[in-house]
Protein backbone atom coordinates (compact mmCIF):
# COMPACT_ATOMS: atom_id res chain seq x y z
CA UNK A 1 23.02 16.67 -22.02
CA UNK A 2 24.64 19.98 -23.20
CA UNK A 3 24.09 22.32 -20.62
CA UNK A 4 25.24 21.06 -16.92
CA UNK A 5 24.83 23.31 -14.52
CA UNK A 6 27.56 22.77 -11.23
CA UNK A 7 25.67 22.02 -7.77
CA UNK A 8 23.27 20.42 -9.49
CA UNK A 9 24.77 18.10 -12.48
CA UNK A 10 27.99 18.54 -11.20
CA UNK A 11 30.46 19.49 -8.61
CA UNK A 12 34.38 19.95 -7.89
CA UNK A 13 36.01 17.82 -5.31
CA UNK A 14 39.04 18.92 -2.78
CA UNK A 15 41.07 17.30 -5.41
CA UNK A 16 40.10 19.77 -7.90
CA UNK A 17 37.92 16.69 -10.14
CA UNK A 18 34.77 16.75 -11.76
CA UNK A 19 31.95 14.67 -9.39
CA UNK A 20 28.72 14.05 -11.72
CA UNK A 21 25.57 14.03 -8.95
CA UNK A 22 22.94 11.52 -8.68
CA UNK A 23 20.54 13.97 -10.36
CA UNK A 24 23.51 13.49 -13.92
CA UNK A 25 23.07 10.06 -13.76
CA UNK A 26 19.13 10.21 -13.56
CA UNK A 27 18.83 12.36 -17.05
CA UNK A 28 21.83 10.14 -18.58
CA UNK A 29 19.57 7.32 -18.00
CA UNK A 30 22.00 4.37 -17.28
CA UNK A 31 24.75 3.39 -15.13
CA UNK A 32 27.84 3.70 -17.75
CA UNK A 33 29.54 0.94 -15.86
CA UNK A 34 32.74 3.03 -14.28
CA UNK A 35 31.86 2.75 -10.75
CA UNK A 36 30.71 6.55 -10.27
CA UNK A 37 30.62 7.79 -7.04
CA UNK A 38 26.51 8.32 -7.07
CA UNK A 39 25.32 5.82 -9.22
CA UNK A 40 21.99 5.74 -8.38
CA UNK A 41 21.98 2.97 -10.66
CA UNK A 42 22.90 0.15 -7.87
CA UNK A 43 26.35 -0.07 -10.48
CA UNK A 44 23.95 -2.58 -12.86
CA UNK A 45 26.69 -2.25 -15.62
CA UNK A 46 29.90 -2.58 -13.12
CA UNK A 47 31.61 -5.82 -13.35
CA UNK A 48 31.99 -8.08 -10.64
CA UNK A 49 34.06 -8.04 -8.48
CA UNK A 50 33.99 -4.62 -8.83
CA UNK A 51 30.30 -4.06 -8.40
CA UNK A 52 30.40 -5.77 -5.01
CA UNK A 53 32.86 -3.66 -3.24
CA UNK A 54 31.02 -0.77 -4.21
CA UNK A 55 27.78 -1.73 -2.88
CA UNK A 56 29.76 -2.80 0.33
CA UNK A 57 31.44 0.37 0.34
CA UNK A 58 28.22 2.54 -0.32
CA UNK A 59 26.17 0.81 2.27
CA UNK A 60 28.95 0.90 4.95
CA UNK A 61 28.90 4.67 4.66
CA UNK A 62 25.25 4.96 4.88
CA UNK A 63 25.70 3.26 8.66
């Protein structure tokens, strides 16, 4: 991917950081295995334990 286009690859945090969106991941076409915020990957490539307190963390703020 060459062109991303902010809102929708991308956006800028309060903190000032680069956020890649769901939709990034989607074209990328695999989770990279760092844990990123909107892996819509289910973190397949994150290592454990790692992988596990994301998914808690993810589904506790879906509640």
């Amino acid at each position: 991917m060459s062109n991303l286009i902010e809102n929708i690859h991308y956006y800028i945090n309060e903190e000032g950081l680069f956020v890649f969106s769901a939709q990034y991941h989607l074209e990328k076409g695999y989770c990279c295995g760092n844990g990123c915020l909107h892996c819509p990957y289910h973190y397949e490539n994150v290592p454990e334990p790692k992988k596990t307190e994301l998914l808690k963390e993810r589904e506790q703020s879906n509640c």
